[in-house]
PDB file of N, CA and C in Angstrom:
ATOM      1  N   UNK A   1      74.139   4.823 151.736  1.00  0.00           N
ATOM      2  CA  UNK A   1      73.724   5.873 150.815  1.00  0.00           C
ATOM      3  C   UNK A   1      72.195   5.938 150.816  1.00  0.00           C
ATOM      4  N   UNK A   2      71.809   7.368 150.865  1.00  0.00           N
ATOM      5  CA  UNK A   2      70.157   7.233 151.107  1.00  0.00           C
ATOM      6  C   UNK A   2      70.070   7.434 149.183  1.00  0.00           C
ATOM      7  N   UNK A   3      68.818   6.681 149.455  1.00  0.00           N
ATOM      8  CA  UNK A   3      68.081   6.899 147.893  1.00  0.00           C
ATOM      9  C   UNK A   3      66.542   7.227 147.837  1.00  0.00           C
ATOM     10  N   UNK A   4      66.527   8.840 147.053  1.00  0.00           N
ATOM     11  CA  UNK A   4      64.897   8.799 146.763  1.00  0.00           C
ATOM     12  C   UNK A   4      64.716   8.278 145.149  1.00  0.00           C
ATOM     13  N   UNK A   5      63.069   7.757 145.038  1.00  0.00           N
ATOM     14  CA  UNK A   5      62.376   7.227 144.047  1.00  0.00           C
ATOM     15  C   UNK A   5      61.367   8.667 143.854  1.00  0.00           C
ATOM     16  N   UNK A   6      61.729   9.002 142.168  1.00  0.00           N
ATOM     17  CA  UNK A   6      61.213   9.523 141.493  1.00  0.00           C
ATOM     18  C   UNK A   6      59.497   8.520 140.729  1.00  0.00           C
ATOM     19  N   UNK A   7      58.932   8.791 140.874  1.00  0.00           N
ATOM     20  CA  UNK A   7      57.573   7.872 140.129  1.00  0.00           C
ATOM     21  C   UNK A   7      57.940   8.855 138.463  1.00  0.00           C
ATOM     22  N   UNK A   8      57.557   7.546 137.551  1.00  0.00           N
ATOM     23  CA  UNK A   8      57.291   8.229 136.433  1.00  0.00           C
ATOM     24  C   UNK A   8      56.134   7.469 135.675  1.00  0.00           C
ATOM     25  N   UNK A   9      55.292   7.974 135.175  1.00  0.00           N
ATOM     26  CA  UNK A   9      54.248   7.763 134.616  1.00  0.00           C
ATOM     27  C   UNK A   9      54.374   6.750 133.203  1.00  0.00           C
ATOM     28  N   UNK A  10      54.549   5.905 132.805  1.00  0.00           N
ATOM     29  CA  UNK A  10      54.712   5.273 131.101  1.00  0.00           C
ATOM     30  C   UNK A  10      53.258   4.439 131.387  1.00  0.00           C
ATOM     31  N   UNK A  11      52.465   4.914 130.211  1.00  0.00           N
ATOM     32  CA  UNK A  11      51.352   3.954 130.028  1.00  0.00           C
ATOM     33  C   UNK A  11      51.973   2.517 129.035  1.00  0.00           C
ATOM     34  N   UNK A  12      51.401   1.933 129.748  1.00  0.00           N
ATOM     35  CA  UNK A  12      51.773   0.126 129.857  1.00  0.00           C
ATOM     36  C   UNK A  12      51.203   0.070 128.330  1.00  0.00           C
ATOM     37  N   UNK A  13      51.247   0.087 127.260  1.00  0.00           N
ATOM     38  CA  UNK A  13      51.300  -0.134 125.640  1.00  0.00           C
ATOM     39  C   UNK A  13      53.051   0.058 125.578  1.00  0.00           C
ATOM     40  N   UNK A  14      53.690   1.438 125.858  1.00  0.00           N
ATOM     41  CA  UNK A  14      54.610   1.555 125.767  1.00  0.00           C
ATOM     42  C   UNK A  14      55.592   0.201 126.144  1.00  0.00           C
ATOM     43  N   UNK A  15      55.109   0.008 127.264  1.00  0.00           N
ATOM     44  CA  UNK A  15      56.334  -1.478 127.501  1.00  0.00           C
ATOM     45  C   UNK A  15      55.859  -2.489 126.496  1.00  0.00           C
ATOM     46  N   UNK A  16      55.097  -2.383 125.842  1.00  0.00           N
ATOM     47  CA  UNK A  16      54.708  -3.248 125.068  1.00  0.00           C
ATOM     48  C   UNK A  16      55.146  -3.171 123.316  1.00  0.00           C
ATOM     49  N   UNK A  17      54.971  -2.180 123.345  1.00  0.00           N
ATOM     50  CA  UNK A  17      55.571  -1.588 122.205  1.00  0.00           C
ATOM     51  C   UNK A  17      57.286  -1.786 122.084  1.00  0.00           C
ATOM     52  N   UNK A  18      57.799  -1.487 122.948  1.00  0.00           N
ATOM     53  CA  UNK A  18      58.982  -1.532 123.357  1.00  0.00           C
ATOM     54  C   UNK A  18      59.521  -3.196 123.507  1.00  0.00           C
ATOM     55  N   UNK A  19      58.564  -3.834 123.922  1.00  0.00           N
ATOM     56  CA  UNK A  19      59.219  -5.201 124.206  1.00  0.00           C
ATOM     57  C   UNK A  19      60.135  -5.150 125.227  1.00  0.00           C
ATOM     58  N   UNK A  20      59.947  -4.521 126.464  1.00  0.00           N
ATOM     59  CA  UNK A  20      60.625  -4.124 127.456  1.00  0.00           C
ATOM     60  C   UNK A  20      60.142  -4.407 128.502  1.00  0.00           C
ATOM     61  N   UNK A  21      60.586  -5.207 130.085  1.00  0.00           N
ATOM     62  CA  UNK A  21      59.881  -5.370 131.431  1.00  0.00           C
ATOM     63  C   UNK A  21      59.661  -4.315 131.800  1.00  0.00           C
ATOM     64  N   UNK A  22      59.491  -3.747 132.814  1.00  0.00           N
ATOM     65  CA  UNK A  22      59.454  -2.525 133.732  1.00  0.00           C
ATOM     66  C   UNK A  22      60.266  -2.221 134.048  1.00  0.00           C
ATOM     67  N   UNK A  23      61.658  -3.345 134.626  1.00  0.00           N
ATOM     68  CA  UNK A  23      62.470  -3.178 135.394  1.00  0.00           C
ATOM     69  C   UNK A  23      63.864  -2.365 134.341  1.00  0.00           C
ATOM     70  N   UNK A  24      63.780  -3.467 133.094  1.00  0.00           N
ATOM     71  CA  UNK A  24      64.643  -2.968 131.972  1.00  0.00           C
ATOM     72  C   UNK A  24      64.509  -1.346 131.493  1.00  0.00           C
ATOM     73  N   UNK A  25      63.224  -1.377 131.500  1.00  0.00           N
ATOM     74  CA  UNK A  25      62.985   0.267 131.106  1.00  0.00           C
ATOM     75  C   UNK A  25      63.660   0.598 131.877  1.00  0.00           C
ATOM     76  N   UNK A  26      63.241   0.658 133.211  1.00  0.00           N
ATOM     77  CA  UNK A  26      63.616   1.978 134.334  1.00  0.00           C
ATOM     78  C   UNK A  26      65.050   2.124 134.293  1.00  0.00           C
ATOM     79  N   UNK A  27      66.040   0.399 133.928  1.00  0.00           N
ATOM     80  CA  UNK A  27      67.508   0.741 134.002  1.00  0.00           C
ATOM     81  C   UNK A  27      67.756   1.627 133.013  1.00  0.00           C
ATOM     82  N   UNK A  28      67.248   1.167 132.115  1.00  0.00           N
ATOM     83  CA  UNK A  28      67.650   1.793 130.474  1.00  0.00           C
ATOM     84  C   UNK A  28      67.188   3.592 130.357  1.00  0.00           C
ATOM     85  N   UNK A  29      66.304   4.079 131.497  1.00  0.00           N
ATOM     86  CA  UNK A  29      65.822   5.631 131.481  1.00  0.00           C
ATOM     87  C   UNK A  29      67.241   5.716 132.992  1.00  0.00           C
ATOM     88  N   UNK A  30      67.420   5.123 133.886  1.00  0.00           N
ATOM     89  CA  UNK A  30      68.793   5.473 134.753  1.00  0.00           C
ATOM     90  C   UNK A  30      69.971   5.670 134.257  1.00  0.00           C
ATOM     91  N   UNK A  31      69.927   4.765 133.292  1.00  0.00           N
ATOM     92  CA  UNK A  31      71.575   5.113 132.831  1.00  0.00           C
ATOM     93  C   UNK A  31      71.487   6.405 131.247  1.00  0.00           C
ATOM     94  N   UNK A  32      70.415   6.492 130.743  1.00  0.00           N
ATOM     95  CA  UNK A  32      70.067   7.600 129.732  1.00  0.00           C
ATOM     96  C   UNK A  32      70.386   9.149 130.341  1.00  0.00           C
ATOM     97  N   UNK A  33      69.898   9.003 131.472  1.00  0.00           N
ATOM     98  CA  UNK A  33      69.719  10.027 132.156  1.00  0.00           C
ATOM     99  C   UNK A  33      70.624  10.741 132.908  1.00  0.00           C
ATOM    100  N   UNK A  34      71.502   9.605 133.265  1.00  0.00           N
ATOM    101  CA  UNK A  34      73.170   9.859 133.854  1.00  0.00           C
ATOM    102  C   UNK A  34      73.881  10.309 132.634  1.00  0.00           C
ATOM    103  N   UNK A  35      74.082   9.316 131.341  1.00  0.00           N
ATOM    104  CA  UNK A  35      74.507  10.073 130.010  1.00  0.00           C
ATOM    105  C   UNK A  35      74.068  11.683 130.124  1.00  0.00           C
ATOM    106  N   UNK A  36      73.087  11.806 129.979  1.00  0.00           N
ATOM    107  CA  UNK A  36      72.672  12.940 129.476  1.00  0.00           C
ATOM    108  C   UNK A  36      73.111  14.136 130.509  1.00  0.00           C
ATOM    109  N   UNK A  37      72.942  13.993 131.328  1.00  0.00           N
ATOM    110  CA  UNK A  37      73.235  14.972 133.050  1.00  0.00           C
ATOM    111  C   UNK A  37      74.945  14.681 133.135  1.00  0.00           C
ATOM    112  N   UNK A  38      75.303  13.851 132.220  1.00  0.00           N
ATOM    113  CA  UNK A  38      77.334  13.615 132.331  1.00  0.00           C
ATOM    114  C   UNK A  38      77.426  14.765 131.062  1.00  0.00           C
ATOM    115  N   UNK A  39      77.045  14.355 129.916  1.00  0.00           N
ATOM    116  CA  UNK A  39      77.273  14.991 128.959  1.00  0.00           C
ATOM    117  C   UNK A  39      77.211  16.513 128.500  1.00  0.00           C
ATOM    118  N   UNK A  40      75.805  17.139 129.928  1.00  0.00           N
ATOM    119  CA  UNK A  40      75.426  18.428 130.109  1.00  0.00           C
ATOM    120  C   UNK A  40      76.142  18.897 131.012  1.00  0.00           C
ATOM    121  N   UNK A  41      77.513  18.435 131.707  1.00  0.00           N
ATOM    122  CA  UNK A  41      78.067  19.204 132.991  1.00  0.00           C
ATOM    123  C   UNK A  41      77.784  19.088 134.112  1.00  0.00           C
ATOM    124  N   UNK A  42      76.001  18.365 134.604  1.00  0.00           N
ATOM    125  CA  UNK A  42      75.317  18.692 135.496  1.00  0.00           C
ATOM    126  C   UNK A  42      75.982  17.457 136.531  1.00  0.00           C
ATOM    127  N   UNK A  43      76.944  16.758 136.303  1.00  0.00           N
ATOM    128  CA  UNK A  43      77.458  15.308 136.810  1.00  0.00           C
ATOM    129  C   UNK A  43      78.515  15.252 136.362  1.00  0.00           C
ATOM    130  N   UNK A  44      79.317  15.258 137.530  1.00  0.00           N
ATOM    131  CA  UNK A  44      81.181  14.324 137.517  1.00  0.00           C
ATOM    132  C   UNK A  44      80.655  13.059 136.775  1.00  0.00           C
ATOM    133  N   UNK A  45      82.081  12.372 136.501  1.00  0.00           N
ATOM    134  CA  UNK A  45      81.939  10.996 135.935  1.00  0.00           C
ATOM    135  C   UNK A  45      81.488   9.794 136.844  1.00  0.00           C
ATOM    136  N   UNK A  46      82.416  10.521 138.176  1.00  0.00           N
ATOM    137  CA  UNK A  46      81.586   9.423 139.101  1.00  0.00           C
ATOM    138  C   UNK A  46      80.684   9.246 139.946  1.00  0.00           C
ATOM    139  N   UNK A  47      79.515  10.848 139.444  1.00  0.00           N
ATOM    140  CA  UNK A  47      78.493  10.419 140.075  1.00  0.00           C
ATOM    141  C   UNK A  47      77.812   9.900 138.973  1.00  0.00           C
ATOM    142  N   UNK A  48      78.070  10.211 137.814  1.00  0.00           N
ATOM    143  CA  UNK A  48      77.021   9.468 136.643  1.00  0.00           C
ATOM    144  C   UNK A  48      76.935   8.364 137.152  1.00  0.00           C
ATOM    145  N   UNK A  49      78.610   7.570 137.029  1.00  0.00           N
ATOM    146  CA  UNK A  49      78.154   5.963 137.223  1.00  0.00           C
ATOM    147  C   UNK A  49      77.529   5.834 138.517  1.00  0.00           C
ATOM    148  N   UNK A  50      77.762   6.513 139.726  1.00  0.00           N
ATOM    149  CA  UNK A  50      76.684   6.067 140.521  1.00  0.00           C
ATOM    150  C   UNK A  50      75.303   6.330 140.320  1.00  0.00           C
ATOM    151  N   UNK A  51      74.610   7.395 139.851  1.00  0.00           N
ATOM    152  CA  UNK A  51      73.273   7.537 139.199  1.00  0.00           C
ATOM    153  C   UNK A  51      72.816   6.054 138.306  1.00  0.00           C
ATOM    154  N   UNK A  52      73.993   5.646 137.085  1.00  0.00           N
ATOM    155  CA  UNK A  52      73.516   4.854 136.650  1.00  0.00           C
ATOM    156  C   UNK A  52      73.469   3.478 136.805  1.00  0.00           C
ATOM    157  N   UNK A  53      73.686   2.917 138.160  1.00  0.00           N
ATOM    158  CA  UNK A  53      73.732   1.928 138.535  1.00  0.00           C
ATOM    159  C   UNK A  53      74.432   0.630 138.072  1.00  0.00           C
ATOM    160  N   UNK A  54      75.486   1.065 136.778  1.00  0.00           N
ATOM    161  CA  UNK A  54      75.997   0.231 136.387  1.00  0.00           C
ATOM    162  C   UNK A  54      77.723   0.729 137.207  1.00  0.00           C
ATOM    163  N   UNK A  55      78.821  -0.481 136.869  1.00  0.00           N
ATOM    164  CA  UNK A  55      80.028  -0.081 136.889  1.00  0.00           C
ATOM    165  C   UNK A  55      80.883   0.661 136.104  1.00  0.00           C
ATOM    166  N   UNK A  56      81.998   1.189 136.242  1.00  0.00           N
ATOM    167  CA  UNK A  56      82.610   2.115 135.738  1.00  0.00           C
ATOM    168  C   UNK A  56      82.616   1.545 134.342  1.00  0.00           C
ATOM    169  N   UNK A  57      83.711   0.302 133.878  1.00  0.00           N
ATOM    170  CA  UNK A  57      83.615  -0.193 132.972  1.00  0.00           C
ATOM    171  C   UNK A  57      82.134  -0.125 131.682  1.00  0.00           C
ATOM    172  N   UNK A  58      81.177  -0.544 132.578  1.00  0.00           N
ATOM    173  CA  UNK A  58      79.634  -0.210 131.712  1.00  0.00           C
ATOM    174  C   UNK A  58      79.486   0.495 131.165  1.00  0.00           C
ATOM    175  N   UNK A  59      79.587   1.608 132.205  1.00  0.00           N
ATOM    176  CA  UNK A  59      78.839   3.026 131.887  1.00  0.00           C
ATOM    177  C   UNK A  59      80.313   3.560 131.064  1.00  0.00           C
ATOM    178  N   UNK A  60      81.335   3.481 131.182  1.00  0.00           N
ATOM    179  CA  UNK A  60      81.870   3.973 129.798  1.00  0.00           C
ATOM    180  C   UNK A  60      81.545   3.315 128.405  1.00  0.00           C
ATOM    181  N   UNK A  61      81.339   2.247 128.408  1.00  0.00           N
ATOM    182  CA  UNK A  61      81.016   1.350 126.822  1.00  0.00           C
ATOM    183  C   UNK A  61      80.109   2.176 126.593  1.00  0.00           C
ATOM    184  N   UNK A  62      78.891   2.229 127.607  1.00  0.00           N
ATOM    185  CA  UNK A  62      77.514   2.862 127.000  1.00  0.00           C
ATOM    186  C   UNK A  62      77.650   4.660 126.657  1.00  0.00           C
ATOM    187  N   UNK A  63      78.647   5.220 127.147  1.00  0.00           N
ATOM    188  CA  UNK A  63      79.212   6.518 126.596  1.00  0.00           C
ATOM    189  C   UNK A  63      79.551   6.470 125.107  1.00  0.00           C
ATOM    190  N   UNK A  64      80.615   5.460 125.134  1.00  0.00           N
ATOM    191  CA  UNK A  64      80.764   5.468 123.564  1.00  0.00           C
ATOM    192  C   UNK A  64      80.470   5.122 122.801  1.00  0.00           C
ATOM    193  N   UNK A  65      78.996   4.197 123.173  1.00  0.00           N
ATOM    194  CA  UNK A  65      77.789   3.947 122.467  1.00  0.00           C
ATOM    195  C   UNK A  65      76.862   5.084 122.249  1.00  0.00           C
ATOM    196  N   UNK A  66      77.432   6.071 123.170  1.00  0.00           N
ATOM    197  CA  UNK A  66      76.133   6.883 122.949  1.00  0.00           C
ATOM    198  C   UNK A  66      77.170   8.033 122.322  1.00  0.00           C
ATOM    199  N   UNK A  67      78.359   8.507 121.847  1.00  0.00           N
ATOM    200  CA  UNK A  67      79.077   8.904 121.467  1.00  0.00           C
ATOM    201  C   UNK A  67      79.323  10.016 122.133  1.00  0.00           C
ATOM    202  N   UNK A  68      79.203   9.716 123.396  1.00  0.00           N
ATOM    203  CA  UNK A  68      79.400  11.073 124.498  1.00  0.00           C
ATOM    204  C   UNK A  68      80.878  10.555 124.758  1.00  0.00           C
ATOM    205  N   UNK A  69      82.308  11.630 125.199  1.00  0.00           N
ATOM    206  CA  UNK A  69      83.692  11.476 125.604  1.00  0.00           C
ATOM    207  C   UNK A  69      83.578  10.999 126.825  1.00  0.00           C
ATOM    208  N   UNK A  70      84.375  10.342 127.273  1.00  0.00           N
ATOM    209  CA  UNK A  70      84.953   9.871 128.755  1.00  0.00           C
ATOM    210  C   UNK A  70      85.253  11.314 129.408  1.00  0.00           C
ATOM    211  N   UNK A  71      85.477  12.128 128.663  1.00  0.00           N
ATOM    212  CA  UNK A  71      86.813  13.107 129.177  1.00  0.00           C
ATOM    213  C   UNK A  71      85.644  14.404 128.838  1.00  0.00           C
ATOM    214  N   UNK A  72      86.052  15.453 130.146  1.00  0.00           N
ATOM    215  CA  UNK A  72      85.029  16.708 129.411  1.00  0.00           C
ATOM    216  C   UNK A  72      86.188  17.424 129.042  1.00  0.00           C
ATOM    217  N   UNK A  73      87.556  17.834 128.874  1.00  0.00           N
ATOM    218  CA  UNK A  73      88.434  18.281 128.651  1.00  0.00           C
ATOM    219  C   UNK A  73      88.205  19.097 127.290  1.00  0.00           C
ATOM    220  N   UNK A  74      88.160  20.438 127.223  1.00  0.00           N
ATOM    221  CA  UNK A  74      88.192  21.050 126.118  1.00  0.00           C
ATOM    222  C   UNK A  74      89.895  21.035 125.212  1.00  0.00           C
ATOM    223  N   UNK A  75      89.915  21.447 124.126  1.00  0.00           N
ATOM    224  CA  UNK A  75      91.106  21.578 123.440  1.00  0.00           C
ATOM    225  C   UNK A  75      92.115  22.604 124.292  1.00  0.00           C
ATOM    226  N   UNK A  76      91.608  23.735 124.575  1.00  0.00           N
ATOM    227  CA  UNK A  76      92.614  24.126 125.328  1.00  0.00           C
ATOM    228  C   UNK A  76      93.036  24.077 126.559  1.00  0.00           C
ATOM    229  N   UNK A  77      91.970  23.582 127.738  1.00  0.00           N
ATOM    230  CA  UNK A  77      92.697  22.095 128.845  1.00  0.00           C
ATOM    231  C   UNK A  77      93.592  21.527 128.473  1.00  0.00           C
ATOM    232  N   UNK A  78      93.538  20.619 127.418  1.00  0.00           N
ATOM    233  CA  UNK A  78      94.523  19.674 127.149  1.00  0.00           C
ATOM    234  C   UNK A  78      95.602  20.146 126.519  1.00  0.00           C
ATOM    235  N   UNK A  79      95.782  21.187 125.603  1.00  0.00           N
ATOM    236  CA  UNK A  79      96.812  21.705 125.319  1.00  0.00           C
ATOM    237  C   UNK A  79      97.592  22.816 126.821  1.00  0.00           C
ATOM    238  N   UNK A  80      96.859  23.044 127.634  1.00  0.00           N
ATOM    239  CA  UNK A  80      97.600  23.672 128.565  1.00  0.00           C
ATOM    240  C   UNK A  80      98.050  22.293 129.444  1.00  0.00           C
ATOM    241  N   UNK A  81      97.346  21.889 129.776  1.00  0.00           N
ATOM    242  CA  UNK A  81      98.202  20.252 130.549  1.00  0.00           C
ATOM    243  C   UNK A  81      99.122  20.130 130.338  1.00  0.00           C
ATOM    244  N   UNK A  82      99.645  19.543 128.198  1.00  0.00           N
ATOM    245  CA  UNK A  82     100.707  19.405 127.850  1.00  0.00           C
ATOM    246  C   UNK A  82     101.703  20.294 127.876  1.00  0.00           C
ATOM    247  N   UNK A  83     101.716  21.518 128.179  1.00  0.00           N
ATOM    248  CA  UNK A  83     102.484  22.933 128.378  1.00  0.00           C
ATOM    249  C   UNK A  83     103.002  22.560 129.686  1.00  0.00           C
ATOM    250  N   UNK A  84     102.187  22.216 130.642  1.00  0.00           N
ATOM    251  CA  UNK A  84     102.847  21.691 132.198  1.00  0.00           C
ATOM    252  C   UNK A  84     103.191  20.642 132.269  1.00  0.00           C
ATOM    253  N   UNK A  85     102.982  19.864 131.184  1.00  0.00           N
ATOM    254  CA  UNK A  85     104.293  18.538 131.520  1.00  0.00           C
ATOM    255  C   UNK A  85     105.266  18.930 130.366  1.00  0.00           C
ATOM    256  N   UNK A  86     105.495  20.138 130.045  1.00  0.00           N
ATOM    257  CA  UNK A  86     106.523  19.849 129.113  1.00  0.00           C
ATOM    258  C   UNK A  86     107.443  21.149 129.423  1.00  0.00           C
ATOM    259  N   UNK A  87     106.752  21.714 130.764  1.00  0.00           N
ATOM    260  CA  UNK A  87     107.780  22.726 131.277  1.00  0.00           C
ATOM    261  C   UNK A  87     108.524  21.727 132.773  1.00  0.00           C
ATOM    262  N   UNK A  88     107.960  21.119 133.243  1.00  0.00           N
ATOM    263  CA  UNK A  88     108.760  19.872 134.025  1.00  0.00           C
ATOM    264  C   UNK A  88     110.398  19.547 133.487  1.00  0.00           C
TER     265      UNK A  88
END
């Protein structure tokens, strides 16, 4: 898998402020960012978790930490689903 590096600018108080390495930030803005790009449509589920470098398992806890659904399924998706398993 090829990977490009985005540079992002944080003036170094911030990690300090934060009480955060460099490395922790950058995970903690990778997997924010997959949330956020899962939660906006802009990302399947499984490219989030690949964006966010964690495993499937992870990156769902941290969904429902962040109170984003596993599922983008609107109400009437799921009520038409159940219409096709219940005409079976």
């Amino acid at each position: 898998m090829n990977t490009i590096t985005i540079p992002l600018e944080v003036p170094s108080d911030i990690l300090v402020a934060l009480n955060e390495t460099e490395d922790s930030l950058k995970n903690e803005f990778q997997t924010n960012t997959a949330i956020l790009l899962y939660q906006r449509g802009k990302l399947t589920l499984g490219k989030a978790i690949q964006l966010s470098g964690v495993g499937r398992y992870e990156f769902e806890k941290k969904l429902a930490a962040s109170k984003v659904s596993v599922s983008n399924l609107t109400i009437d998706q799921f009520f038409d689903d159940v219409e096709k398993l219940n005409d079976k």
